[in-house]
Protein backbone atom coordinates (compact mmCIF):
# COMPACT_ATOMS: atom_id res chain seq x y z
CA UNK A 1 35.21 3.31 -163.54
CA UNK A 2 32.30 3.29 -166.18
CA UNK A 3 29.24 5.08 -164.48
CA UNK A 4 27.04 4.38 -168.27
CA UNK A 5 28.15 1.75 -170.84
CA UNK A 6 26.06 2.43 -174.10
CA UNK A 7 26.90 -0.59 -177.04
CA UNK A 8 25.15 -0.48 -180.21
CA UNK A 9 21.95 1.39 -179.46
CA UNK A 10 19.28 1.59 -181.93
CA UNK A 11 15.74 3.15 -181.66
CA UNK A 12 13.40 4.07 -183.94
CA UNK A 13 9.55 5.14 -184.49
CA UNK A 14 7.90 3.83 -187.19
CA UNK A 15 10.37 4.40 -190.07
CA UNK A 16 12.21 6.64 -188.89
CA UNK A 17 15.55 5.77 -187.40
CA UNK A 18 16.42 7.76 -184.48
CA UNK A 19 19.29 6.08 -183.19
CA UNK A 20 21.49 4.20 -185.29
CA UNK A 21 24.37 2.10 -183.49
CA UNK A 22 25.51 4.59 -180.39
CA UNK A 23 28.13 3.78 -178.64
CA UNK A 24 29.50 5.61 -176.03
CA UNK A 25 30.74 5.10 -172.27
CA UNK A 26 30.52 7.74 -169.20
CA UNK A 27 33.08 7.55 -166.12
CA UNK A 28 32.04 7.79 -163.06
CA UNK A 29 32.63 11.50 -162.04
CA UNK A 30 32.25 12.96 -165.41
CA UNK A 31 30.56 15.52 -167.23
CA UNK A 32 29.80 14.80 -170.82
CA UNK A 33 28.05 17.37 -172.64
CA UNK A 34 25.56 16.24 -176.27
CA UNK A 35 24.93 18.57 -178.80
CA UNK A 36 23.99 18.68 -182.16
CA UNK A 37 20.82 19.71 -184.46
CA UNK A 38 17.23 19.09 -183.28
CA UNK A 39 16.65 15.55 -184.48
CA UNK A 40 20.25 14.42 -183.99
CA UNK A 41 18.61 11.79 -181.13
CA UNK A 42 19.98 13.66 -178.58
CA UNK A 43 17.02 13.24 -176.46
CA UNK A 44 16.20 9.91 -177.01
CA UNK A 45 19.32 8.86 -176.20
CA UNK A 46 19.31 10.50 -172.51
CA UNK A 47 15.42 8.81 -172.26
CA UNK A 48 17.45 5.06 -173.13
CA UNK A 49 19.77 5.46 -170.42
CA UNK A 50 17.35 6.32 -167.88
CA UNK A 51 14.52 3.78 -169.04
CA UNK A 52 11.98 5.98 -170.38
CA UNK A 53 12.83 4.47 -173.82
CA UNK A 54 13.99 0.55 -174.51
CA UNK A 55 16.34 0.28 -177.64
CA UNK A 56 15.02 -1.83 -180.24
CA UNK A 57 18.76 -2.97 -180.60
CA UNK A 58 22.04 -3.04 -178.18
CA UNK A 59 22.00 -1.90 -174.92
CA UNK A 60 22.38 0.40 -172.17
CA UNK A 61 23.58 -0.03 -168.44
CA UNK A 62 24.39 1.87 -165.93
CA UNK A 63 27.19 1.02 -163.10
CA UNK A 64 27.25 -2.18 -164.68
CA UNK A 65 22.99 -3.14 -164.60
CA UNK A 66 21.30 -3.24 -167.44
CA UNK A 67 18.72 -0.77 -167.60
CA UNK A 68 14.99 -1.45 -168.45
CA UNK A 69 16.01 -5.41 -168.73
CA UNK A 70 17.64 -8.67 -166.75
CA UNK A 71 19.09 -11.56 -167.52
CA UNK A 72 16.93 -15.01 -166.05
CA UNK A 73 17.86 -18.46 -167.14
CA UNK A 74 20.16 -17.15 -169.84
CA UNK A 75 17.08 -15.17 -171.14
CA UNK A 76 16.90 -11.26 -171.50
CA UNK A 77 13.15 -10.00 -169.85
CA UNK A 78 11.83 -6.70 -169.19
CA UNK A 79 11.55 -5.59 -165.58
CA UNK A 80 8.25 -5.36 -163.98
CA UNK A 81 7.11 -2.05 -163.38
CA UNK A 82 8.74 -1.83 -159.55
CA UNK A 83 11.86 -2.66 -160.57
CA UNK A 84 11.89 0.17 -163.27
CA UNK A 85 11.22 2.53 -161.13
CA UNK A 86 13.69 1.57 -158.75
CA UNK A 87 16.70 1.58 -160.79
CA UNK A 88 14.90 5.41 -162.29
CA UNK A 89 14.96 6.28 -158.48
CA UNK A 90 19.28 5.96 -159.03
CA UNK A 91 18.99 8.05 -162.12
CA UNK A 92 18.40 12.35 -162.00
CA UNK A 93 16.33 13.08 -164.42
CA UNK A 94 15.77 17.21 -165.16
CA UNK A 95 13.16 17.94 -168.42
CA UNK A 96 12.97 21.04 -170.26
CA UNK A 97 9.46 21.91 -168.49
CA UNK A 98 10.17 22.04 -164.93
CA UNK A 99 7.35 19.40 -164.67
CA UNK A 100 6.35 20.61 -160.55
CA UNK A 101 3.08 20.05 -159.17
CA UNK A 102 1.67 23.46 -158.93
CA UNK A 103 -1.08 22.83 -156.04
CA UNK A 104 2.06 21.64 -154.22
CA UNK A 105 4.72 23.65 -152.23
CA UNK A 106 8.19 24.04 -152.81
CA UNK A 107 8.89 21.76 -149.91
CA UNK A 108 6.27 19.07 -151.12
CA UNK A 109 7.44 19.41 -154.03
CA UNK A 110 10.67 18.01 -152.97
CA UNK A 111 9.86 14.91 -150.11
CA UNK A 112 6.81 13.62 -152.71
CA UNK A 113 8.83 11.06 -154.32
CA UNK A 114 10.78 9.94 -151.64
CA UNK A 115 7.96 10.35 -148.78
CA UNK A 116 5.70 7.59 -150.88
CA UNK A 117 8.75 5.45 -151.07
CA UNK A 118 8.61 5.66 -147.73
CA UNK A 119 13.03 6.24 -147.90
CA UNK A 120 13.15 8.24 -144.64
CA UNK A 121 11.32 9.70 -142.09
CA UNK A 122 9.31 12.65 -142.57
CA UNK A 123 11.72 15.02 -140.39
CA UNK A 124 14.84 13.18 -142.54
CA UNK A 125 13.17 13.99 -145.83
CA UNK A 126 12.68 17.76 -144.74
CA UNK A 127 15.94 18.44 -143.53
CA UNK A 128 17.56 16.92 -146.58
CA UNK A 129 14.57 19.13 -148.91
CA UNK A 130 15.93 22.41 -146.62
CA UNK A 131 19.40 21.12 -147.54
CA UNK A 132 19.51 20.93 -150.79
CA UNK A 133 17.06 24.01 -151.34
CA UNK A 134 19.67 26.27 -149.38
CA UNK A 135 22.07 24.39 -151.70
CA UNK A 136 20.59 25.70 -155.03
CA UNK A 137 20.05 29.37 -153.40
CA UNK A 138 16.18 28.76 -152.49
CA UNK A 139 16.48 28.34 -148.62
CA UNK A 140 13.71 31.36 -148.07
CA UNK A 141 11.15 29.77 -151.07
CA UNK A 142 10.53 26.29 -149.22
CA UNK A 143 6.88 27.49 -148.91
CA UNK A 144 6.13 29.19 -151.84
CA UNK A 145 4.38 27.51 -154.91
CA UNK A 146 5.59 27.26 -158.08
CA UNK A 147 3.60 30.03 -159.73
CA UNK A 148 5.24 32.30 -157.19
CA UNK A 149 8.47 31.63 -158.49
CA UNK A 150 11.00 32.49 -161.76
CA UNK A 151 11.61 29.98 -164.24
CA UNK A 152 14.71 29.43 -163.45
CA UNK A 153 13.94 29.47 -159.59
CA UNK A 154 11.42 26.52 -160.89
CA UNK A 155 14.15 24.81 -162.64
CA UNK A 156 16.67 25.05 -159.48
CA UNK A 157 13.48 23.51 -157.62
CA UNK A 158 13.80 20.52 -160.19
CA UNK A 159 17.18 20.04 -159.74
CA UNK A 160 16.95 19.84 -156.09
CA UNK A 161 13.77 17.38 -156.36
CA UNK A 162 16.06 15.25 -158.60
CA UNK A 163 18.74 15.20 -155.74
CA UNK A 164 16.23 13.97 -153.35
CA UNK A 165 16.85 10.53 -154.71
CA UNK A 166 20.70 10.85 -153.97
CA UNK A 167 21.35 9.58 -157.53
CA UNK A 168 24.28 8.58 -158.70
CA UNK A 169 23.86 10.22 -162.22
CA UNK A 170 22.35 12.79 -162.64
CA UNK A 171 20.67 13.80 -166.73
CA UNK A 172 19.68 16.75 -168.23
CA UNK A 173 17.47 17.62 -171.38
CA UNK A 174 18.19 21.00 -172.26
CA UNK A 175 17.60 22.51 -168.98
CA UNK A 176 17.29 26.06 -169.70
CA UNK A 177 16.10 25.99 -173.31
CA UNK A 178 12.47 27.13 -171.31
CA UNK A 179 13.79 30.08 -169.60
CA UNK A 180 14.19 33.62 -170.36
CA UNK A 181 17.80 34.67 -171.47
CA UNK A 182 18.47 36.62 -167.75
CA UNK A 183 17.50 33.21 -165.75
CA UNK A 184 19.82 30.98 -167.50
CA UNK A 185 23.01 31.63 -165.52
CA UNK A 186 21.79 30.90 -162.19
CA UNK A 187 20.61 27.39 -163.59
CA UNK A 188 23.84 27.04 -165.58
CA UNK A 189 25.74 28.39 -161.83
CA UNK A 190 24.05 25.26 -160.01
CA UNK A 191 25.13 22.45 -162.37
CA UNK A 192 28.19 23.98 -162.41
CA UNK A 193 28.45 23.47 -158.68
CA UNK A 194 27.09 19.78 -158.97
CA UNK A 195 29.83 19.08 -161.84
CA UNK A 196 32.28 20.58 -159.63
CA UNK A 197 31.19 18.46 -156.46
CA UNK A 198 32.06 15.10 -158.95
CA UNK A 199 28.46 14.43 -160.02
CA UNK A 200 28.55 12.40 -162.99
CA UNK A 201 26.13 14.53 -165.78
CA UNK A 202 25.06 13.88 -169.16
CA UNK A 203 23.69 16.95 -170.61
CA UNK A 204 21.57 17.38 -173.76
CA UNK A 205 22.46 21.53 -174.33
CA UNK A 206 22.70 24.65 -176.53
CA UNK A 207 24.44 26.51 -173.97
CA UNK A 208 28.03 26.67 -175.89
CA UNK A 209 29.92 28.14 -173.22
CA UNK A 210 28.98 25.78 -170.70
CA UNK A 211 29.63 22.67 -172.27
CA UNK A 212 33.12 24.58 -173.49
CA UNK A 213 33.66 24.96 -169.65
CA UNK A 214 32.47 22.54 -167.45
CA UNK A 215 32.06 19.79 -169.94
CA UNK A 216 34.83 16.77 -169.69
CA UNK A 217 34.15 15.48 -173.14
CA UNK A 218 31.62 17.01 -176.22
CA UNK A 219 29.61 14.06 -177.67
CA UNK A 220 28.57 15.80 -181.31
CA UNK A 221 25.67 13.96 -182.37
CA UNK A 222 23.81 13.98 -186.13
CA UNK A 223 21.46 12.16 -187.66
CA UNK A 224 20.96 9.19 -184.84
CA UNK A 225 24.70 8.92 -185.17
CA UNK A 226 28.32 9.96 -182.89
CA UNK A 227 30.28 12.08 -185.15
CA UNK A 228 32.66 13.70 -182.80
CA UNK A 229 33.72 12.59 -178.96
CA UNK A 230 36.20 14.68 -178.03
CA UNK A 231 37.25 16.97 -175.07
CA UNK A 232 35.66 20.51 -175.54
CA UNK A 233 38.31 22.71 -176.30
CA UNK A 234 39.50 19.97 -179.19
CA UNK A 235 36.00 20.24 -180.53
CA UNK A 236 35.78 23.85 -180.21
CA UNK A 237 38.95 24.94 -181.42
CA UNK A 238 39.27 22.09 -184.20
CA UNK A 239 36.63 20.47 -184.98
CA UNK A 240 37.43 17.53 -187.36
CA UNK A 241 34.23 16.93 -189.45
CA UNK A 242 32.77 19.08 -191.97
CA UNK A 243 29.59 18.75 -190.03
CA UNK A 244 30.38 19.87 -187.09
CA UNK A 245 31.94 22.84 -188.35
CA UNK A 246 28.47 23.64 -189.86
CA UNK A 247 27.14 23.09 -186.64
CA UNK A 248 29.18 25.33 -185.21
CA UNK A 249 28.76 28.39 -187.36
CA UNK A 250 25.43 28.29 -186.65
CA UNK A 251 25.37 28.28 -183.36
């Protein structure tokens, strides 16, 4: 089944086009990895399907709503606030910049979102925080505050805060472009696990040999445009455009 349906999305600021005519779909269950040079709209892209960004043309829906929009009296209009952040609450969203509230535990950091959406109870929300912190190897940092921890013990944080939501996608923007070379792997080890578990990812990344290994399909992206879709070791071993074969040296 189609977990994201993207059809003919364009965006752009000012005069610049960003994205020009993306189409692409996303199964439930699947990881599909984007890469390509800075610019190449990668980022935008992931910030359409989650809301953060409206397309100035086409659109994008996930498990068959349309995000950002509905349909009333035959007429498209723009959710209210609340609703937005609703359907955002069904969406994982993890950012470059860990983005954690450093007055705030590692606990707090976790049941904040969910605890003023008043989804559970208090005792619910903790249990499920302790859960998925044991999940992502941080069972004995529940109390400690971000400054206290390694960037990639941040990141892992992230991860599980996006989890809270129990979403049923789950995005990431370059997760460990932040982090220092020796802290990448346990970040890369986690969305492994989460890929492996059936968690359906799209992932904006420069790490080569994970979207070579867990990836389902390699989305090549360039100039607001799709240039290659193809399953990883198809794109890796034979790539079929002259421009991703640049890409590729270089990297």
């Amino acid at each position: 089944m189609t977990a994201v349906d993207i059809v003919n999305v364009h965006k752009h600021f000012g005069a610049q086009d960003v994205l020009s005519g993306i189409d692409m779909q996303v199964r439930q269950g699947e990881v599909v990895c984007l890469l390509g040079p800075s610019g190449s709209g990668k980022t935008t892209l992931l910030r359409c399907i989650n809301g953060l960004a409206m397309p100035d043309q086409g659109h994008v829906s996930v498990d068959g709503a349309l995000i950002g929009r509905k349909v009333r009296n035959g007429k498209l209009h723009d959710l209210t606030g609340k609703e937005s952040a609703a359907q955002r609450a069904r969406i994982g969203m993890v950012f470059q910049h860990f983005n954690l509230f450093p007055h705030l535990t590692v606990l707090d950091n976790l049941v904040l979102g969910p605890r003023t959406l008043k989804l559970k109870t208090s005792a619910e929300l903790e249990r499920h925080a302790r859960e998925l912190l044991d999940r992502v190897g941080l069972a004995d940092r529940a109390a400690a505050y971000p400054a206290q921890l390694s960037g990639g013990q941040q990141q892992r944080v992230a991860i599980a805060r996006a989890l809270m939501m129990n979403p049923d996608l789950m995005l990431f923007d370059e997760p460990t472009s932040a982090l220092d070379p020796q802290r990448v792997g346990e970040v890369l080890e986690t969305m492994r696990s989460l890929a492996q578990d059936g968690m359906t990812m799209v992932v904006v990344t420069h790490e080569m040999t994970f979207a070579r290994q867990a990836a389902d399909r390699v989305v090549f992206m360039a100039d607001g445009k799709v240039v290659e879709d193809s399953p990883p070791r198809e794109f890796f071993d034979s790539p079929s455009t002259e421009r991703a074969r640049a890409f590729l040296r270089l990297v």
